[in-house]
Structure formats: C-alpha cells, structure tokens
C-alpha atoms as a PDB file:
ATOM      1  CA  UNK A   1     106.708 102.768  96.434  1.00  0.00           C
ATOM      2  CA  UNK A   2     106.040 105.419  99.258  1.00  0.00           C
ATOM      3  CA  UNK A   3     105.014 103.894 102.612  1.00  0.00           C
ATOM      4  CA  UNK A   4     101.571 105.548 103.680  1.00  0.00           C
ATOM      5  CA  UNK A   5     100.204 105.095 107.179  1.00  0.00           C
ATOM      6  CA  UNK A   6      96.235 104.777 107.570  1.00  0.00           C
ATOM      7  CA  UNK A   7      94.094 104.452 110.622  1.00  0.00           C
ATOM      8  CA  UNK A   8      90.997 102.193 109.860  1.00  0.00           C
ATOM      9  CA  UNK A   9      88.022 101.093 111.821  1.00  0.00           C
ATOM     10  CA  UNK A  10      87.201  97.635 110.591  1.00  0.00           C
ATOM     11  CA  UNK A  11      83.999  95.753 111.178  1.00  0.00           C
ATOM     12  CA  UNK A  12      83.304  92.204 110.665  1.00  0.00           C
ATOM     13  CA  UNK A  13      79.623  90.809 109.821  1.00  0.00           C
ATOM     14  CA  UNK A  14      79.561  86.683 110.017  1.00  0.00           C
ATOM     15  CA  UNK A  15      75.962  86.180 108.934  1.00  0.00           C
ATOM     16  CA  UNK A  16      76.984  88.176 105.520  1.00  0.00           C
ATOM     17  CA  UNK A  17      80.424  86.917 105.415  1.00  0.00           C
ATOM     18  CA  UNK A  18      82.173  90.531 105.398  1.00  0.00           C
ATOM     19  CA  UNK A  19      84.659  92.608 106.371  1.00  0.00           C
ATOM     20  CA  UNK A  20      84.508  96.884 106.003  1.00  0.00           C
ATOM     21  CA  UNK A  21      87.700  98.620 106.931  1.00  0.00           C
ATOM     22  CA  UNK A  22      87.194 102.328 107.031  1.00  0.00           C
ATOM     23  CA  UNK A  23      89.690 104.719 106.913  1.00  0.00           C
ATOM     24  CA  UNK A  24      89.561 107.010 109.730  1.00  0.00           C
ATOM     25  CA  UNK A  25      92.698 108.892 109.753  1.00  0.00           C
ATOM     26  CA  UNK A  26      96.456 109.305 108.200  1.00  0.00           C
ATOM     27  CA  UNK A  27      97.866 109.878 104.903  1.00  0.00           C
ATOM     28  CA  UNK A  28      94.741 108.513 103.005  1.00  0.00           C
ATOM     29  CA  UNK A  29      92.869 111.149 104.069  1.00  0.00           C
ATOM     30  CA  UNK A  30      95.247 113.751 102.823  1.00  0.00           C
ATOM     31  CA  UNK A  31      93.099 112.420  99.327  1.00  0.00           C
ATOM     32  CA  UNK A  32      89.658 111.499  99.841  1.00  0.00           C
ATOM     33  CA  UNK A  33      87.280 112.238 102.147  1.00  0.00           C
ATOM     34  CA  UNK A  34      85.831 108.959 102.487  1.00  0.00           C
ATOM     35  CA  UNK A  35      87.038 105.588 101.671  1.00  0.00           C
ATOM     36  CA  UNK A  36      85.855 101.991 102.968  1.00  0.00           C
ATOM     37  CA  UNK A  37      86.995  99.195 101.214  1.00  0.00           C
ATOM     38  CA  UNK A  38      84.643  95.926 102.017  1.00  0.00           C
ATOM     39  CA  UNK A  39      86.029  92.659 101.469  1.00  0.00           C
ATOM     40  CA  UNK A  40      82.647  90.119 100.574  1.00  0.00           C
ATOM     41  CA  UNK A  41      83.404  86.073 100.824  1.00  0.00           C
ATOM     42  CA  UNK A  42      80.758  83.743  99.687  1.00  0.00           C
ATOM     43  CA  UNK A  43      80.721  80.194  99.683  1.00  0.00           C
ATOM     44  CA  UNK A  44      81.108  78.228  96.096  1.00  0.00           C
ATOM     45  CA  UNK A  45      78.124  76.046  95.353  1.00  0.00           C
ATOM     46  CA  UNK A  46      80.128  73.335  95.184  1.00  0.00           C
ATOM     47  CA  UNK A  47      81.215  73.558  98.270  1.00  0.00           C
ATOM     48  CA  UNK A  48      85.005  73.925  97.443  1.00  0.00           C
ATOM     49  CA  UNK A  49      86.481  77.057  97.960  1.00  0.00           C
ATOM     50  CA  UNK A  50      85.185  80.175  98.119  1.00  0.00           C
ATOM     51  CA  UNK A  51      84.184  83.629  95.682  1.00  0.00           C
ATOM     52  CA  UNK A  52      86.145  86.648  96.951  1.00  0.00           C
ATOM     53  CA  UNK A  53      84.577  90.427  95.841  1.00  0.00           C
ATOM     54  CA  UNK A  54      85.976  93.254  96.618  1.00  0.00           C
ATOM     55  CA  UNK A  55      83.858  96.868  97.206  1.00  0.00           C
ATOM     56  CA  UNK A  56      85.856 100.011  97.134  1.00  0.00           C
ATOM     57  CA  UNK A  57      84.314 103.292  98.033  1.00  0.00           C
ATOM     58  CA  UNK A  58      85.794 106.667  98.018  1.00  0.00           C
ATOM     59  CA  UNK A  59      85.220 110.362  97.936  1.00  0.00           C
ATOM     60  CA  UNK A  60      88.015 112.296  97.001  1.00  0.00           C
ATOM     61  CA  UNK A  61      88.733 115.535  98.244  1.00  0.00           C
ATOM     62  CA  UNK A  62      89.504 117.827  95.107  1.00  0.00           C
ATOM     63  CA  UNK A  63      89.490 116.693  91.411  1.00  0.00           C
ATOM     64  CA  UNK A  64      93.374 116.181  91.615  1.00  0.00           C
ATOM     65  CA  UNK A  65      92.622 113.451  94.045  1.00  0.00           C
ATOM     66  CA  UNK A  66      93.629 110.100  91.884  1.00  0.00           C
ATOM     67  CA  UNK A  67      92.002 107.052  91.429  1.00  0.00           C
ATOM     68  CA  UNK A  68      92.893 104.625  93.697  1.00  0.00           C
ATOM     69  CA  UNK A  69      93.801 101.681  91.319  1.00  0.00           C
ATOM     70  CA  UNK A  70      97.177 101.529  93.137  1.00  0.00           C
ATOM     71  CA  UNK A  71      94.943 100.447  96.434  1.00  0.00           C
ATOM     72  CA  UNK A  72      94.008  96.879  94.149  1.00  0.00           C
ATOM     73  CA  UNK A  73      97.416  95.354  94.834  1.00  0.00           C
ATOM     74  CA  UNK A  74      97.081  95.889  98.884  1.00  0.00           C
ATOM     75  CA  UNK A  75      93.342  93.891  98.226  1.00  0.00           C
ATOM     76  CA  UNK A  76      95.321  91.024  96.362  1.00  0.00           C
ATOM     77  CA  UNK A  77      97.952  91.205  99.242  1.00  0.00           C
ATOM     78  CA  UNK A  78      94.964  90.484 101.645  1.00  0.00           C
ATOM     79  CA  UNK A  79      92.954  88.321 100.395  1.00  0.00           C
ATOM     80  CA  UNK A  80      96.203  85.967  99.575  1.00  0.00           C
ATOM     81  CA  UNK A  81      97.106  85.996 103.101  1.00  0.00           C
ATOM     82  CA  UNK A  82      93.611  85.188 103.924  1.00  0.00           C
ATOM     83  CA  UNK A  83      93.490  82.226 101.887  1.00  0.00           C
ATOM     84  CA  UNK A  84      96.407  80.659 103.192  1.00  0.00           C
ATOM     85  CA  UNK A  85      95.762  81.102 107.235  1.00  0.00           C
ATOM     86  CA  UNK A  86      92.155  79.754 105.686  1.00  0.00           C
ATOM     87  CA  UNK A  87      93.910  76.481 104.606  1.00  0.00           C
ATOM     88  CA  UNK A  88      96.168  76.474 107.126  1.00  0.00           C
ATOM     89  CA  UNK A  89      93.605  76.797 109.201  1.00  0.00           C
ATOM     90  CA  UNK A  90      91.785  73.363 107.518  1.00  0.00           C
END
C-alpha cells in the first residue's frame, strides 16, 4: 500500500488504562477533519491477560472522504506489538 505520514498528539491516562492519539497534521488530514483513535486496556477478571478495545473517531472532510476500515490493520499492528513488549516485559 501507499505510505502516509501523520503527525499525532498522543495522551496516556493510567488510572483509565488509555491511550488517545490524535491526528494533528499530514496526509490524514487531507481526509477528515478530525480523527483520534483511543486504544482502552482493561484488566481480565481473572487476572490473566488483558481485554483490548479499540475507539475510532473521525470527521471526514467531504462525502468522498472513505471509511477508514483500512486504519483497523495499523490497530492490530499496535496492539500486537504491545502485547509482546507487555510479556517481555513480565
């Protein structure tokens, strides 16, 4: 696929276990006028392992804007990576 370059801001909040990264800038923007995708990790009751949601918000910019399902795979990308420096990390 095309490479894209975005500038984010990204938060972090421990006490509710997330992560927002905001686009700010780049070729993102050249589609929507807003989009944040927050990445939500909660604890299992068990106490092994962990639930991983995903929030995506977005405004696009016209109605020829498209969806951005294509954006799902970069979420599976991260939150694989996060679960292995998580058990590396163990």
């Amino acid at each position: 696929g095309k490479t894209l370059v975005v500038r984010e801001k990204t938060t972090y909040d421990d006490e509710t276990r997330t992560i927002l990264h905001s686009a700010v800038g780049g070729d993102l923007m050249n589609d929507y006028k807003k989009f944040d995708a927050t990445l939500v990790v909660n604890p299992k009751a068990d106490g092994h392992g962990s639930i991983v949601k995903w929030i995506i918000e977005y405004e696009k910019k016209n109605e020829d804007s498209p969806v951005p399902i294509p954006y799902l795979a970069l979420c599976n990308q991260i939150t694989e990576g996060l679960n292995s420096h998580l058990c590396a990390s163990e």
